[in-house]
Structures are given as structure tokens and as C-alpha cells.
Protein backbone atom coordinates (compact mmCIF):
# COMPACT_ATOMS: atom_id res chain seq x y z
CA UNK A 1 -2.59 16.84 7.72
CA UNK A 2 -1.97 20.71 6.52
CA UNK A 3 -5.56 21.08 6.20
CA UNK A 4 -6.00 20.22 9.92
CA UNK A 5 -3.01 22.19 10.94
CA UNK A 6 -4.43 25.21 9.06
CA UNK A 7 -7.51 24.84 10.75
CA UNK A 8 -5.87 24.59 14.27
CA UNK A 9 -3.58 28.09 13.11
CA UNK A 10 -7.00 29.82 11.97
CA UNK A 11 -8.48 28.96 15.33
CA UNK A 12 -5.75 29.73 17.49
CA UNK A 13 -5.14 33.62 15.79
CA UNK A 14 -8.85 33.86 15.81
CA UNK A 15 -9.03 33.47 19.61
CA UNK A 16 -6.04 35.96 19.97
CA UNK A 17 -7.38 38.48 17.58
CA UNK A 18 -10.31 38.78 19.67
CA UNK A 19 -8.81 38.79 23.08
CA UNK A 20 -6.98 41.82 21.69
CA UNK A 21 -10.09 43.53 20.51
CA UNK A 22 -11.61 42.84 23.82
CA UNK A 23 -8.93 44.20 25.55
CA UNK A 24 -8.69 47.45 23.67
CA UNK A 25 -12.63 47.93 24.41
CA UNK A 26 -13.13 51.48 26.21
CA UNK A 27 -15.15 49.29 28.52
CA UNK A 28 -12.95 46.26 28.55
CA UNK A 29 -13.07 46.99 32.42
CA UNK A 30 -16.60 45.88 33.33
CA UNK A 31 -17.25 42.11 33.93
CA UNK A 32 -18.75 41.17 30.62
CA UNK A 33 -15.42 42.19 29.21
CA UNK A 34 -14.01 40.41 31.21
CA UNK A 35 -15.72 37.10 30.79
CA UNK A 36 -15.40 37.71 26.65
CA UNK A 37 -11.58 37.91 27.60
CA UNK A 38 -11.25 34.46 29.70
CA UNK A 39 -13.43 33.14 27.07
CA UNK A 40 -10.68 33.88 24.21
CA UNK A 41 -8.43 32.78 26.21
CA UNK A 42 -9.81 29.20 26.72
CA UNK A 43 -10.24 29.22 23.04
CA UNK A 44 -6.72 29.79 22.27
CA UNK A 45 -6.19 27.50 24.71
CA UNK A 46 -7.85 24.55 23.45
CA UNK A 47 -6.88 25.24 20.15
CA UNK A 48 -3.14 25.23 20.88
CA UNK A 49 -3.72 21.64 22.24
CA UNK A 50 -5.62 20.50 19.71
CA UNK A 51 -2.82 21.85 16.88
CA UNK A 52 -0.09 20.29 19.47
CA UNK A 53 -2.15 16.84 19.22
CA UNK A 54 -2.57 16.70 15.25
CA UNK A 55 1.03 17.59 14.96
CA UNK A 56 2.25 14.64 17.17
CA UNK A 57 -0.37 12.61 15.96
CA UNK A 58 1.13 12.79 12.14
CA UNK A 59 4.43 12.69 13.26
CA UNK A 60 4.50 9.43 14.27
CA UNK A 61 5.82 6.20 12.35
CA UNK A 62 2.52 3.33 11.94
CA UNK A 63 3.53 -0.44 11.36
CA UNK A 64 3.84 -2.24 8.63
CA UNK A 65 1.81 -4.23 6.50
CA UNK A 66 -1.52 -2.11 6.72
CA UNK A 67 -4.87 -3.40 5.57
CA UNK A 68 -5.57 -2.59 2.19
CA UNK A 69 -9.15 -1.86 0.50
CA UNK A 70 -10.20 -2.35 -2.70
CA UNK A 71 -11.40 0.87 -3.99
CA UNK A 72 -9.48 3.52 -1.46
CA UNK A 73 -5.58 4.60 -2.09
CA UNK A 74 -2.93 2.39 -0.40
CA UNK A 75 -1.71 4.41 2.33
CA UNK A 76 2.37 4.00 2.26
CA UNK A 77 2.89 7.09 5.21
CA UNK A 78 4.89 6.91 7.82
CA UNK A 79 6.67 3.41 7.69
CA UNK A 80 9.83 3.04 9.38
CA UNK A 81 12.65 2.87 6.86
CA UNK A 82 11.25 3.80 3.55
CA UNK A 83 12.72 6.80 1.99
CA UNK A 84 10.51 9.76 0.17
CA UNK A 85 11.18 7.72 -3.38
CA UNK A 86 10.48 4.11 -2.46
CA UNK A 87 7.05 5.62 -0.92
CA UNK A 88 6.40 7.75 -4.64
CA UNK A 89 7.26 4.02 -6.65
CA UNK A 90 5.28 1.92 -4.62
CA UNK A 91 2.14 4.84 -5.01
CA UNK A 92 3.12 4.86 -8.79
CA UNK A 93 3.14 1.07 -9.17
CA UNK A 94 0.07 0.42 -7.47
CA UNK A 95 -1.88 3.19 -9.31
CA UNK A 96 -0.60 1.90 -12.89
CA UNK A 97 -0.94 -1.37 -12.10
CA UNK A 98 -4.82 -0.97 -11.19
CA UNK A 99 -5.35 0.66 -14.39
CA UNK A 100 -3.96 -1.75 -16.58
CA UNK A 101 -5.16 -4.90 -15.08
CA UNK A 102 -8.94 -3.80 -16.13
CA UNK A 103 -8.06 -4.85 -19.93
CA UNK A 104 -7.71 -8.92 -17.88
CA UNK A 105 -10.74 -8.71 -15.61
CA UNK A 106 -12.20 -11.16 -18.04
CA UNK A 107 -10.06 -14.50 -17.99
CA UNK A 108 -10.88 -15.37 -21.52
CA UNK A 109 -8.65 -11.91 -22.44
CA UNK A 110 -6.01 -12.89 -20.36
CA UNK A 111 -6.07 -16.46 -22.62
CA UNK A 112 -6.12 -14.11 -25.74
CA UNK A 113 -3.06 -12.25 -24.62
CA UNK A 114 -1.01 -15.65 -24.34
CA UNK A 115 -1.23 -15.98 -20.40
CA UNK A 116 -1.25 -19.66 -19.95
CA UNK A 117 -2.66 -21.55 -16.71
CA UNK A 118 -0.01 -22.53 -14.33
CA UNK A 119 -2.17 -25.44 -13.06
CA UNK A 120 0.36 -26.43 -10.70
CA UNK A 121 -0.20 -23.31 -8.02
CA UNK A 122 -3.53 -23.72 -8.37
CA UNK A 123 -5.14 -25.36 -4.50
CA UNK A 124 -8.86 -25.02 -6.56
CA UNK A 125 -9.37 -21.69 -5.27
CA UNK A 126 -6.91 -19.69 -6.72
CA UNK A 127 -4.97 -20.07 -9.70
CA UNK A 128 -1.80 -18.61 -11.43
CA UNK A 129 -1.89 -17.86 -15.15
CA UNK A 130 1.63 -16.53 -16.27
CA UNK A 131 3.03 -14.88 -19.85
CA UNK A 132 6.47 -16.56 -21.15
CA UNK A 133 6.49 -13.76 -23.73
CA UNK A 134 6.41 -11.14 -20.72
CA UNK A 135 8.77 -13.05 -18.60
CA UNK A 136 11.88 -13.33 -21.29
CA UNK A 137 11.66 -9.75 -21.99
CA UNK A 138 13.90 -7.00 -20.32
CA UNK A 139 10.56 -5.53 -18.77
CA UNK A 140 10.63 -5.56 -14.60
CA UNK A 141 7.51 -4.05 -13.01
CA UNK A 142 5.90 -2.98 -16.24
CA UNK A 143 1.87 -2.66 -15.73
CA UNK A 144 1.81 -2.98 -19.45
CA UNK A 145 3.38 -6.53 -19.34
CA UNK A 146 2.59 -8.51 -16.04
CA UNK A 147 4.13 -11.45 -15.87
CA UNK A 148 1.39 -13.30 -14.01
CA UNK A 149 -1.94 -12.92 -13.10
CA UNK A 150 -3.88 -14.36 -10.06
CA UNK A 151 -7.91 -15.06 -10.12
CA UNK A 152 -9.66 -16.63 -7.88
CA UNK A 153 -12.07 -19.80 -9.11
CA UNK A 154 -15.26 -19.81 -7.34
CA UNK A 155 -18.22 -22.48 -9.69
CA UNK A 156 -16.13 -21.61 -12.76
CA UNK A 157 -15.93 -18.43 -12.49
CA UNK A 158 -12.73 -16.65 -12.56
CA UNK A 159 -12.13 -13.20 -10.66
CA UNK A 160 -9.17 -11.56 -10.93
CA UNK A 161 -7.24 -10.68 -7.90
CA UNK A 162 -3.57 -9.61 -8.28
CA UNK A 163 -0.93 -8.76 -10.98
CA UNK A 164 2.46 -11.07 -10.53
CA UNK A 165 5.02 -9.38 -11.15
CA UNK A 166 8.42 -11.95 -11.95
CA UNK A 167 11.91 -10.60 -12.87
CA UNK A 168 13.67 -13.04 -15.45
CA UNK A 169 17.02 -14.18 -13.69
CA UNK A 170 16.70 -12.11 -10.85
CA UNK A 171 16.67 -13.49 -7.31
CA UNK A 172 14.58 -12.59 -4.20
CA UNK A 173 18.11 -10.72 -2.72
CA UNK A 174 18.74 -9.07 -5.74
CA UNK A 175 19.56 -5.50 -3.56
CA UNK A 176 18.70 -3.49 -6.83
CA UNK A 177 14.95 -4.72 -6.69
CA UNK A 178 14.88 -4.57 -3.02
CA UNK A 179 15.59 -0.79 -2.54
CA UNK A 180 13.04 -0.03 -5.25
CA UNK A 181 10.02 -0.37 -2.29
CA UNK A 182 12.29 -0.97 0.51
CA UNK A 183 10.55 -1.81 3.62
CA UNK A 184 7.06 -1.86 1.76
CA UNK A 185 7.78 -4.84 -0.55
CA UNK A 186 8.94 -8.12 0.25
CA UNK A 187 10.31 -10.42 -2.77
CA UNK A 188 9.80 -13.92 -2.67
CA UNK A 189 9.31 -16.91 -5.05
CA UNK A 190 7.38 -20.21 -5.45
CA UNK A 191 10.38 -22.83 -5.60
CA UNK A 192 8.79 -24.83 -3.38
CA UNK A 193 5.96 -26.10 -4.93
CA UNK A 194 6.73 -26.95 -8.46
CA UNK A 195 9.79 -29.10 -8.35
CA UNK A 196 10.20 -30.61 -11.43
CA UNK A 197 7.91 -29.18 -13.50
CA UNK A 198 7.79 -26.87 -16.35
CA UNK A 199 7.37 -24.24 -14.88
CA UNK A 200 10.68 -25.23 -11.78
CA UNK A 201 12.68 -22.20 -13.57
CA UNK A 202 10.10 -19.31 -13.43
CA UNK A 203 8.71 -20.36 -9.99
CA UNK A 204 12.80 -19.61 -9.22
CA UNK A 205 12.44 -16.04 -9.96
CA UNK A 206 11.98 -13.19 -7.70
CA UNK A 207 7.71 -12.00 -7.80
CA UNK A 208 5.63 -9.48 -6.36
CA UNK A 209 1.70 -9.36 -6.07
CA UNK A 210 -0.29 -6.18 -6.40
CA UNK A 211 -3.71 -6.83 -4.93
CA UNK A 212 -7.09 -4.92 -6.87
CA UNK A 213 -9.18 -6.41 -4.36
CA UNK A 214 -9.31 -5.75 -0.68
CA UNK A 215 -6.56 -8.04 1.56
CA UNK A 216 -5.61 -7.67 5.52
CA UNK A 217 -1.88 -7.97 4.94
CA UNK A 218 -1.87 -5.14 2.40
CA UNK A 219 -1.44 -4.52 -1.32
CA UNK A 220 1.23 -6.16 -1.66
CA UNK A 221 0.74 -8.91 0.29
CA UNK A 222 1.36 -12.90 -0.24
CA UNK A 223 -0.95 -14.95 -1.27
CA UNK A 224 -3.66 -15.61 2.00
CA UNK A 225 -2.92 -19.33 1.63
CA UNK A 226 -0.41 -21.41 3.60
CA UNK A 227 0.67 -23.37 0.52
CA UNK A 228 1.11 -20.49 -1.66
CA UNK A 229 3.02 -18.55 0.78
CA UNK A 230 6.45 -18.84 -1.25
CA UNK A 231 9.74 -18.86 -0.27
CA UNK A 232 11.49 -15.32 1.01
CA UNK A 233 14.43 -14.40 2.46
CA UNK A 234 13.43 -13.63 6.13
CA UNK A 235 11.41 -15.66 8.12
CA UNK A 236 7.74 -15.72 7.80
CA UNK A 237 7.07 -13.66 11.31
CA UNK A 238 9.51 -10.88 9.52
CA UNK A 239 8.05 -10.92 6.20
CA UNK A 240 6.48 -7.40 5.20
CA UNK A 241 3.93 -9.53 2.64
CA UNK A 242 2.75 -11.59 5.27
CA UNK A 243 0.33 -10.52 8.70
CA UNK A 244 -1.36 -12.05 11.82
């Protein structure tokens, strides 16, 4: 944005600097100094409303989720609601979270580090592998210690996806958690599909993906699956995880 408003600044004086030249020409009377002049003039002229257009352009607020792709920096600009900090955390989370995840890009390391499968969110696509160890600690949003890991299964062959991030007795309204991203982040949890099973209390718990591969809905979006949508707080159509 500076860059282009620099540009626009350099091109504007540039056009006035040389209608003033022109005009202090000993022969700034005759028709070729004339034409130079209108010239400059056009030029400032177009690039006033070209540095009026960029300035509008960045000025304005963009919805919420945006498409996120794997490789390029989330862009977290301009959202309605979200304060200077919750824009620097969610940059920060995402960038440390990409980094540490490498070390689990092979599922077999993930198994070494004591993640164990959660074979009850998995729909044979995509399956949940979570860390008890992580998950009793006093360690929310770590990138050192996710508390979950999501790959996707495609002939038995496990890619990872997303970091889960679960905080240990701490609910999907907990207003402490939600003002850490704001209007970036929606909290939500899995309650709904493992009823009775081991792992009934942990589904319970607030959780937050962080996509390293490419989604529509944005990094950190909900799983793109009906059944593993999880339970949030707002309705689906308000959901800031969730997109069209």
C-alpha cells in the first residue's frame, strides 16, 4: 500500500515539477510550450486520481473468512472488528504453527510423539490424532504442543492438514480465548459426535484448526465436512470458520 502511494506522490510532484520548469521557459510562450504544459498537467492529473483510487481502495474493510493458500501469507487486513493485536496473534500463530507442524508431516512421528488416533472423527477421509499429555498441560495455543493433529487418509497414506488446537476445561464462550483473534477465529467443539466414548470429555473442549494446506473458508477454517463441522456458539450461516 505505501509503496503504491509513494509511487502515486513521485508521479504527481514529477508532473508539477515540470509544469513549473515549462512555465519558467524564456519561450514558454510559443505553442510547443504550451502543449508540454497541458501535457503536465494531464499527468498530474491522472496521477492525483490514481493516488485518490489506491487510497480508497486500501481503506476499505473486505469480508470475512478469505480463501487461504497453502504456501502464500494469510492475509488478516481489513476485517471488520478485529483490533491491531488480534490481527498481530492470529499472523504470529499461523506463522509458528506452520513451522512446527513440519517435525509431524510424517504420521509415524506424530505416533512417536504419543498422538494417538481418535478413530471416532475419522469419516475415512480424514482423521483426528490427539496428545493427552498436551491436552492436561497448562499450554493453550502452543505450536510446540498441539493438541491434535488432522491428516487426511487417501490408499493409506496419511497427509497432514491442520494443527488442533484444544484448551483443557475451557469452553467455546470462554471471552478470554475469544478476544485473543476476535472476529478472525471462531471456537467450537466436537460434542456431537462422540457421545459416550473415551474421548466425550476432550471432544467437550473449546478447538481451533490451523490449516498448512490450501482451504476456501480460510486458515482457520472448520473442517470441509458436514459431519465434522462441530458444535459453535452462533449459527452455522454466522460462523467465521465456516463459508459458502
Amino acid at each position: 500500500m505505501y509503496m503504491r502511494i509513494a509511487l502515486g506522490l513521485l508521479c504527481l510532484l514529477g508532473s508539477m515539477v515540470y509544469y513549473a520548469q515549462v512555465r519558467k521557459n524564456k519561450n514558454h510562450e510559443s505553442p510547443r510550450s504550451y502543449k508540454l504544459a497541458g501535457i503536465s498537467i494531464i499527468g498530474a492529473l491522472i496521477s492525483g486520481i490514481v493516488l485518490v483510487g489506491v487510497i480508497y481502495k486500501d481503506s476499505q474493510v473486505r469480508p470475512w473468512p478469505r480463501e487461504y493458500v497453502a504456501g502464500q501469507k494469510p492475509d488478516f487486513s481489513k476485517v471488520p472488528g478485529v483490533s491491531p493485536e488480534q490481527e498481530l496473534w492470529a499472523t504470529n500463530i499461523v506463522a509458528d504453527t506452520f513451522i512446527s507442524l513440519k517435525k509431524w508431516a510424517e504420521y509415524s512421528k506424530a505416533l512417536e510423539d504419543g498422538y494417538i488416533l481418535m478413530s471416532d472423527l475419522g469419516n475415512g477421509e480424514f482423521v483426528h490424532v490427539i496428545n493427552f499429555k498436551y491436552l492436561r498441560d497448562d499450554h493453550n495455543f502452543d505450536p510446540q504442543r498441539p493438541e491434535s493433529l488432522l491428516y487426511e487418509v487417501v490408499d493409506n497414506k496419511y497427509t497432514l492438514l491442520a494443527a488442533m488446537y484444544m484448551m483443557s476445561e475451557l469452553g467455546i464462550d470462554d471471552p478470554a480465548l475469544k478476544n485473543l483473534g476476535g472476529a478472525l477465529i471462531q471456537l467450537h467443539n466436537h460434542s456431537d459426535l462422540v457421545r459416550g466414548s473415551p474421548f466425550a470429555a476432550a471432544a467437550r473442549m473449546a478447538n481451533l484448526h490451523v490449516w498448512v494446506v490450501s482451504n476456501k473458508c480460510g486458515v482457520f477454517a472448520a473442517a470441509d465436512h458436514p459431519q465434522l463441522l462441530g458444535v459453535a456458539s452462533v449459527p452455522t450461516e454466522s460462523r467465521a470458520d465456516v463459508c459458502s
